[in-house]
PDB file of N, CA and C in Angstrom:
ATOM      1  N   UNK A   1       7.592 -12.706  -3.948  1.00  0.00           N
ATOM      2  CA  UNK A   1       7.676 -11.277  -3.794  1.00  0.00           C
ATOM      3  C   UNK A   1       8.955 -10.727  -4.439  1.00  0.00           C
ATOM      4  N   UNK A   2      10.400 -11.257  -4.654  1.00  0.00           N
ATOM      5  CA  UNK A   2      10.805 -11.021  -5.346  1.00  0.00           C
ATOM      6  C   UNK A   2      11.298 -10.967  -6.612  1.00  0.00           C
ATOM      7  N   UNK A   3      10.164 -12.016  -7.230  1.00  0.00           N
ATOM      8  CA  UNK A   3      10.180 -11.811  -8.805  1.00  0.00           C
ATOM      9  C   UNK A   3       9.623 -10.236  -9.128  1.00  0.00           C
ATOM     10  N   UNK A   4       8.251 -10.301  -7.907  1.00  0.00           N
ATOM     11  CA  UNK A   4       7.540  -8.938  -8.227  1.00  0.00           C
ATOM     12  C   UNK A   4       7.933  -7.690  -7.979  1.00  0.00           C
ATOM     13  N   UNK A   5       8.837  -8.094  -7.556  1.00  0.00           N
ATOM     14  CA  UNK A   5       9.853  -6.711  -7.437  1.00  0.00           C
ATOM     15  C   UNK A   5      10.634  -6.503  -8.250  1.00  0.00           C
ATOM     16  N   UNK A   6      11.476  -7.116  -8.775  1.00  0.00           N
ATOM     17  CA  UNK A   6      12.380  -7.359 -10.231  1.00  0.00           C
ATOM     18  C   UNK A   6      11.527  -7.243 -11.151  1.00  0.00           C
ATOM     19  N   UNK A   7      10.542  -7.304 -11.181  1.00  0.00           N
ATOM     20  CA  UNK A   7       9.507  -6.969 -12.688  1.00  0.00           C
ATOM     21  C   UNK A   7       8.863  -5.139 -12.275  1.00  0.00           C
ATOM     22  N   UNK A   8       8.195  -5.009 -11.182  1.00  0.00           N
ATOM     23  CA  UNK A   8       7.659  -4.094 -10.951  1.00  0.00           C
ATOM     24  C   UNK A   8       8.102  -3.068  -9.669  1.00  0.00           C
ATOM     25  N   UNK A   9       9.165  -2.759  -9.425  1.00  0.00           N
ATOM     26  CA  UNK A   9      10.164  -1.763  -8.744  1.00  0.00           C
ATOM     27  C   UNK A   9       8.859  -1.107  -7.678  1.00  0.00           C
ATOM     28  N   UNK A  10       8.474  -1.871  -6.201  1.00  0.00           N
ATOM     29  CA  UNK A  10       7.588  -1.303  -6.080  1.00  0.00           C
ATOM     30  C   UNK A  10       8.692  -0.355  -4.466  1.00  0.00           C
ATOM     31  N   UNK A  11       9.470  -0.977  -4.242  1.00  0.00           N
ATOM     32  CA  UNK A  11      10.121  -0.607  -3.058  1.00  0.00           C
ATOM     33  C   UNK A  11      10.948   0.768  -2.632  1.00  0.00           C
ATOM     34  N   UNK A  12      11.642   1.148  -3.962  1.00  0.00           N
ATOM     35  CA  UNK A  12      12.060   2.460  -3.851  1.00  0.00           C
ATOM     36  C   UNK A  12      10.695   3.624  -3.894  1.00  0.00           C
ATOM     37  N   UNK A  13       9.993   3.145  -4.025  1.00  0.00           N
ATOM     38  CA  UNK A  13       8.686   4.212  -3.998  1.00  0.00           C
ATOM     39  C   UNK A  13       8.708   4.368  -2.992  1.00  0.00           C
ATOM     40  N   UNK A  14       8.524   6.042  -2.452  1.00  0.00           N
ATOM     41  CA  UNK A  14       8.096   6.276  -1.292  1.00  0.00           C
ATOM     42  C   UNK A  14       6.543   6.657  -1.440  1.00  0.00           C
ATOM     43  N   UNK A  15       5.548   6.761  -1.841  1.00  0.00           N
ATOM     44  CA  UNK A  15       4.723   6.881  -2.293  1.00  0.00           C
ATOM     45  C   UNK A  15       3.888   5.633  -1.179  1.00  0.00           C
ATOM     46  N   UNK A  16       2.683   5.358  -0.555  1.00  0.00           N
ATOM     47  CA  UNK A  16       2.363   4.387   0.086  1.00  0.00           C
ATOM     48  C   UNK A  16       1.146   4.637   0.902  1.00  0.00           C
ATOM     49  N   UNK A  17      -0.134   3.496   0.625  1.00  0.00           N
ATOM     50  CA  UNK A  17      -1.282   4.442   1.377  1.00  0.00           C
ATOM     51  C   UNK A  17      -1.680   3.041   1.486  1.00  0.00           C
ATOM     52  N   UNK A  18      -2.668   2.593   3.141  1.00  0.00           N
ATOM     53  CA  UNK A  18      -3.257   1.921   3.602  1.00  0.00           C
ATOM     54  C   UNK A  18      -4.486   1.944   3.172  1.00  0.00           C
ATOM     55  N   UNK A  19      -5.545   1.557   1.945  1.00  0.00           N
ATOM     56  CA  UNK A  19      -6.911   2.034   2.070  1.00  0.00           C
ATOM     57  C   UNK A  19      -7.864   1.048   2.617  1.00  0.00           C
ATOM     58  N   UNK A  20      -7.477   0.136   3.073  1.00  0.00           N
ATOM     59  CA  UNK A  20      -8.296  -0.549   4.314  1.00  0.00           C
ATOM     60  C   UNK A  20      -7.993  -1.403   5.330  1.00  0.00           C
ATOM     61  N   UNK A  21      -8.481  -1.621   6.346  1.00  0.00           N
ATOM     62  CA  UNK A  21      -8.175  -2.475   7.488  1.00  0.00           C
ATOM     63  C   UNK A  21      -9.263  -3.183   7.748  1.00  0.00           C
ATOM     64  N   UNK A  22      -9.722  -3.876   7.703  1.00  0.00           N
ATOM     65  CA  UNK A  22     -10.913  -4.856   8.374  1.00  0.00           C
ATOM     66  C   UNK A  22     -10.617  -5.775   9.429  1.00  0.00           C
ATOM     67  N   UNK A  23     -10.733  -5.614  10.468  1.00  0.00           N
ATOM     68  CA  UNK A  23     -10.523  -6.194  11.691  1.00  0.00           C
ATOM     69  C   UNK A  23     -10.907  -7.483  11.667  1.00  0.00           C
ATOM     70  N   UNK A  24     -12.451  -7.726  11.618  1.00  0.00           N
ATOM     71  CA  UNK A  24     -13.492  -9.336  11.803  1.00  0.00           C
ATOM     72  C   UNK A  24     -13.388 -10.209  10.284  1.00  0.00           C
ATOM     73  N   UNK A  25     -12.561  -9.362   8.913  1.00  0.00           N
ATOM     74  CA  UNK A  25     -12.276 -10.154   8.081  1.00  0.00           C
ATOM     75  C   UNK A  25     -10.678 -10.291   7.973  1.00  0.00           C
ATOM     76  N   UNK A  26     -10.115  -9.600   8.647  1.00  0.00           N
ATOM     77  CA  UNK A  26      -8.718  -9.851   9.011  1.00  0.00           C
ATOM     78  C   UNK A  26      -7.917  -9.552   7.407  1.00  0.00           C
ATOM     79  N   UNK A  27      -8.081  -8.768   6.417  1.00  0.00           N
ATOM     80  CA  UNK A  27      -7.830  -8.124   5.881  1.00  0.00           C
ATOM     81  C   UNK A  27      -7.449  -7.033   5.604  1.00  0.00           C
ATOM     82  N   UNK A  28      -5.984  -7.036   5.113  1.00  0.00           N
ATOM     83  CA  UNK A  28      -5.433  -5.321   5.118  1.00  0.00           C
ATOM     84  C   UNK A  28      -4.633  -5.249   3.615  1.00  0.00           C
ATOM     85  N   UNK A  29      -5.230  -3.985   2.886  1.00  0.00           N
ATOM     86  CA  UNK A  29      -5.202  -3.494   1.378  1.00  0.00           C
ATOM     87  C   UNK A  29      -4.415  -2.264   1.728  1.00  0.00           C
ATOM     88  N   UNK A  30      -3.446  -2.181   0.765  1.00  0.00           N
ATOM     89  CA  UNK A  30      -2.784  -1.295   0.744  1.00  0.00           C
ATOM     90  C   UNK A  30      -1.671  -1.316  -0.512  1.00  0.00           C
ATOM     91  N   UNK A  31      -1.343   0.245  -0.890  1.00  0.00           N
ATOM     92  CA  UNK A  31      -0.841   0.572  -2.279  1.00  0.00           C
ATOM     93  C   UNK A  31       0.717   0.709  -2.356  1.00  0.00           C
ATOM     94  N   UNK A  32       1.034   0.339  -3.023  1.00  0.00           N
ATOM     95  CA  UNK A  32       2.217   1.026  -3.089  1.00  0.00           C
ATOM     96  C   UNK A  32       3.215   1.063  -4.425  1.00  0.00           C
ATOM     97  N   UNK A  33       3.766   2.009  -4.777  1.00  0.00           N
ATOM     98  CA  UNK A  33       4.049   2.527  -5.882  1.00  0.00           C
ATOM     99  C   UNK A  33       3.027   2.039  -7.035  1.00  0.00           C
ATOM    100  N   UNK A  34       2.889   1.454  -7.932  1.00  0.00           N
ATOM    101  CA  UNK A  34       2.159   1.116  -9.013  1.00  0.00           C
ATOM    102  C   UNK A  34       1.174  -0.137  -8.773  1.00  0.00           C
ATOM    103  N   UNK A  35       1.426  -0.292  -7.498  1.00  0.00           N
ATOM    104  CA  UNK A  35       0.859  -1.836  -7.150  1.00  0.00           C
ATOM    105  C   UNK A  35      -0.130  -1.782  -5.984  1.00  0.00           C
ATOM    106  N   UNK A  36      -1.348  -3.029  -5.759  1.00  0.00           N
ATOM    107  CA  UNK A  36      -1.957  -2.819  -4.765  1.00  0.00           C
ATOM    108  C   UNK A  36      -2.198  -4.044  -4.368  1.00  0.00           C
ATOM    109  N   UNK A  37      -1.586  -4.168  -2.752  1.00  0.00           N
ATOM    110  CA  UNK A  37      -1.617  -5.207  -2.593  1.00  0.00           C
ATOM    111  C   UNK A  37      -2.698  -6.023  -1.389  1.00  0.00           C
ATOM    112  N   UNK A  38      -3.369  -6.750  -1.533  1.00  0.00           N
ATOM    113  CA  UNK A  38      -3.988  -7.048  -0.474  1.00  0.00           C
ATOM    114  C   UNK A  38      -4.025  -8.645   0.038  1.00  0.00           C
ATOM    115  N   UNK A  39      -3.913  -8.623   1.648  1.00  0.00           N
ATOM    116  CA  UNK A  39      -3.569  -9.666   2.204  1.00  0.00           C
ATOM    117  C   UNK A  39      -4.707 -10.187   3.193  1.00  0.00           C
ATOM    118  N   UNK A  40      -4.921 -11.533   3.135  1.00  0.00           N
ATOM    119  CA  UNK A  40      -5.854 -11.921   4.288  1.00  0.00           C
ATOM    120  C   UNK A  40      -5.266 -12.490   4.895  1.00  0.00           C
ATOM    121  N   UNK A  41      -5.964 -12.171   6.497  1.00  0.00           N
ATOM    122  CA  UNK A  41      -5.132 -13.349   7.320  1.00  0.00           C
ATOM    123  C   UNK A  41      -6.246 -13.907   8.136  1.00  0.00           C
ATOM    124  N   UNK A  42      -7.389 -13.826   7.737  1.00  0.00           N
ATOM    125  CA  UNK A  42      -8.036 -14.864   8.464  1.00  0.00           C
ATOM    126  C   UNK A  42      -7.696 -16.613   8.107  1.00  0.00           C
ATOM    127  N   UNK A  43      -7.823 -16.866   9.349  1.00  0.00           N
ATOM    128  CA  UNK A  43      -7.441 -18.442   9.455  1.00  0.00           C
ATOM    129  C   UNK A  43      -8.450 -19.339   8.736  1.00  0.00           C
ATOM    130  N   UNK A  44      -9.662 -18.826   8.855  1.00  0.00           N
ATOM    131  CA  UNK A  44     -10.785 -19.657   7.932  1.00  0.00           C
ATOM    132  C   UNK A  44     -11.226 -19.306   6.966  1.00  0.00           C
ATOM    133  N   UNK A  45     -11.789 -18.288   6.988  1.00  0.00           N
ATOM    134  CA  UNK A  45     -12.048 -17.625   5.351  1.00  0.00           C
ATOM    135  C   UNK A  45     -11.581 -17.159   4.118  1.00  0.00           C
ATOM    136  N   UNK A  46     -11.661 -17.370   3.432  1.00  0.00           N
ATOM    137  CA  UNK A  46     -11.316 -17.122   1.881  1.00  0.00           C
ATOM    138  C   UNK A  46     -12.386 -16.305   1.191  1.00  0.00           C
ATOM    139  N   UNK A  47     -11.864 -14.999   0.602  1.00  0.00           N
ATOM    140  CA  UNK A  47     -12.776 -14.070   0.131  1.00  0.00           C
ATOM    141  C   UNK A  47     -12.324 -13.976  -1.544  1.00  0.00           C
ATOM    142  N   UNK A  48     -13.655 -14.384  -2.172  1.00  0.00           N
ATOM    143  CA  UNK A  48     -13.853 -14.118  -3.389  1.00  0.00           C
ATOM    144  C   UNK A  48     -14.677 -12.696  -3.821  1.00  0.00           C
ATOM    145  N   UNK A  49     -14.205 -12.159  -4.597  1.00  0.00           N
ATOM    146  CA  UNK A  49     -14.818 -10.419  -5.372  1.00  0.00           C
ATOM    147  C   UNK A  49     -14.959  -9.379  -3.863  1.00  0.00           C
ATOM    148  N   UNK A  50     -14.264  -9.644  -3.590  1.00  0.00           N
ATOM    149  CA  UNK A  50     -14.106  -8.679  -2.181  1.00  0.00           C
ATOM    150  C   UNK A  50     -13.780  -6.962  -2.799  1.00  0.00           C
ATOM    151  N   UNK A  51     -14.802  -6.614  -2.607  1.00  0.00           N
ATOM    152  CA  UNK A  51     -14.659  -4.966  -3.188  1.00  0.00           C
ATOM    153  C   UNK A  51     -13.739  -4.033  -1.971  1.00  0.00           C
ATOM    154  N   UNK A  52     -12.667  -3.323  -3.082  1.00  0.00           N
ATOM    155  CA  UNK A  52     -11.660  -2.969  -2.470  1.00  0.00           C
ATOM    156  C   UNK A  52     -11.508  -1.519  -3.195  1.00  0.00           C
ATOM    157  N   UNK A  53     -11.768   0.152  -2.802  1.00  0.00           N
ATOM    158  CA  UNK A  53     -11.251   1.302  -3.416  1.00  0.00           C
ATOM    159  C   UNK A  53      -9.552   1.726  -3.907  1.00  0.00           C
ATOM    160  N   UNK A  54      -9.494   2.527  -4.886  1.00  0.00           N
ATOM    161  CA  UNK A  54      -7.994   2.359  -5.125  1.00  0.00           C
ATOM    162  C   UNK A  54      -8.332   3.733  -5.583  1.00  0.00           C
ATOM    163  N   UNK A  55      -6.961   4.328  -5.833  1.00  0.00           N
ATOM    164  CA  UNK A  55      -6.834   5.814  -6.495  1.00  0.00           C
ATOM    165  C   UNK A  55      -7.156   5.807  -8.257  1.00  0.00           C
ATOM    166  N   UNK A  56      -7.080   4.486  -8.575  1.00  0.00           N
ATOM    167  CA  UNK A  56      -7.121   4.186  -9.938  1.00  0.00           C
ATOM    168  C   UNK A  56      -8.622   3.781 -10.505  1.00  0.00           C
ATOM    169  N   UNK A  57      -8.671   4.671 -11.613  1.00  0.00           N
ATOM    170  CA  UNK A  57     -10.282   4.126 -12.554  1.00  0.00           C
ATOM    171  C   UNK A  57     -10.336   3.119 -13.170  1.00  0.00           C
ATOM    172  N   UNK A  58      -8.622   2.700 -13.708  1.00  0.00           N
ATOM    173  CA  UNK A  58      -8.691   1.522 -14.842  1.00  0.00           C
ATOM    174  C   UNK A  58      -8.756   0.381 -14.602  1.00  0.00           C
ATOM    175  N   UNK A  59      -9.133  -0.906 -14.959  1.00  0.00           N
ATOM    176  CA  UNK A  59      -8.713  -2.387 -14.151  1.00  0.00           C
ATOM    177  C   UNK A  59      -7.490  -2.613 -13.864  1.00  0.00           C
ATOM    178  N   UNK A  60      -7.727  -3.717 -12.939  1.00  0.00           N
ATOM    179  CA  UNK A  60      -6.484  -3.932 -12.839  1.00  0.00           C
ATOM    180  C   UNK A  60      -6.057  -5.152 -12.916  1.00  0.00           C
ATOM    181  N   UNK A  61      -4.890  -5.593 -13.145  1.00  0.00           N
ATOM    182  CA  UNK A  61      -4.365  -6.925 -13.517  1.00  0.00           C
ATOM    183  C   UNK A  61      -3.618  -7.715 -12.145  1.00  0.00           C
ATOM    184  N   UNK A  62      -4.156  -8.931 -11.957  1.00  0.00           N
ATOM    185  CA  UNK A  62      -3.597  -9.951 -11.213  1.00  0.00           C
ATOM    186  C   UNK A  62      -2.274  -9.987 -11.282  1.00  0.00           C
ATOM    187  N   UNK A  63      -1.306  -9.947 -10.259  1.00  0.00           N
ATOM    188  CA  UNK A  63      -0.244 -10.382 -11.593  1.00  0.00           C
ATOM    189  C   UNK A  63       0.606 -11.711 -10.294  1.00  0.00           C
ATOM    190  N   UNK A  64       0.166 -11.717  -8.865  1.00  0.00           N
ATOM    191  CA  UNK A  64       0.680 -12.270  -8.077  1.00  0.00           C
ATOM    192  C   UNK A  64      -0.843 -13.370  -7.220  1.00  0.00           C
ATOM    193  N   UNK A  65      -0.790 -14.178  -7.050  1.00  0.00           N
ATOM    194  CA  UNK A  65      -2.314 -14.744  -6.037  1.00  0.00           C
ATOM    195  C   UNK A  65      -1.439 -15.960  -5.638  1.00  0.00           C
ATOM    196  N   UNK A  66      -1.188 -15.913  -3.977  1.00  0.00           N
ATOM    197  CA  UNK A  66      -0.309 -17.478  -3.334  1.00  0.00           C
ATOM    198  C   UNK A  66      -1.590 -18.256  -3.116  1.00  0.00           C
ATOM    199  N   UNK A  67      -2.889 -18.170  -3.834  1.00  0.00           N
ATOM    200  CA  UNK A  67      -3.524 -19.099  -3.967  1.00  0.00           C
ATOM    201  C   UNK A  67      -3.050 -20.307  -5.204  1.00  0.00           C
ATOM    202  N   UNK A  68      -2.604 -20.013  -6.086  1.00  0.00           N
ATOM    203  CA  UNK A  68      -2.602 -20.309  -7.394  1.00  0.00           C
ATOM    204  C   UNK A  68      -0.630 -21.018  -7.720  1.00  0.00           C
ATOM    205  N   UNK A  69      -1.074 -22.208  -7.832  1.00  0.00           N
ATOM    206  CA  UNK A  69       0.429 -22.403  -8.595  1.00  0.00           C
ATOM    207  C   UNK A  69       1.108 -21.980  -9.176  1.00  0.00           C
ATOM    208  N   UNK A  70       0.896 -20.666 -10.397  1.00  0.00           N
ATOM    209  CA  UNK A  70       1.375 -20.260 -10.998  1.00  0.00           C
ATOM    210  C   UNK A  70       1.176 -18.914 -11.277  1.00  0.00           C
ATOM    211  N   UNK A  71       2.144 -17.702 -11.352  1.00  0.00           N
ATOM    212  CA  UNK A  71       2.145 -16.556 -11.720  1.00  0.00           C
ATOM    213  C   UNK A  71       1.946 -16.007 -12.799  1.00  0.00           C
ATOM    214  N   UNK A  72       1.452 -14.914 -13.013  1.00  0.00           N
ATOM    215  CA  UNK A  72       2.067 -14.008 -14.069  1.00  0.00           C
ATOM    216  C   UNK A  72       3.137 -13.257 -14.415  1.00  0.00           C
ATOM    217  N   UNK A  73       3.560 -12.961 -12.844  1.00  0.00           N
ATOM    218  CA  UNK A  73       4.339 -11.916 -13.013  1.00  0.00           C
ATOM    219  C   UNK A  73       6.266 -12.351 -14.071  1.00  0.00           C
TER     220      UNK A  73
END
């Protein structure tokens, strides 16, 4: 998290919106400054193409996954 902050300044943003909570998938998405971040915390499941709304039309780029050995950012 703090490479991704040193690359992408998301913290001085006050700017910040929750756009989902899912209780029974234990998932919570939420934006902030240029970034959107979403976290699971279910203990068993792992969600692949999990459709998620954003304020944005364009794709968007991975740039962090603590699934994955290695970053982009």
């Amino acid at each position: 998290m703090i490479g991704l902050e040193e690359k992408f300044p998301f913290l001085p943003s006050g700017e910040q919106y929750v756009s989902l909570k899912h209780e029974d998938d234990k998932v919570v998405v939420f934006e902030k400054g240029e970034l959107v971040f979403v976290f699971n915390f279910h203990a068993t499941k792992s969600f692949e193409h999990y459709r998620i709304g954003t304020r944005w039309s364009t794709d968007h780029d991975l740039v962090l996954d603590t699934d994955r050995v290695t970053n982009s950012y």
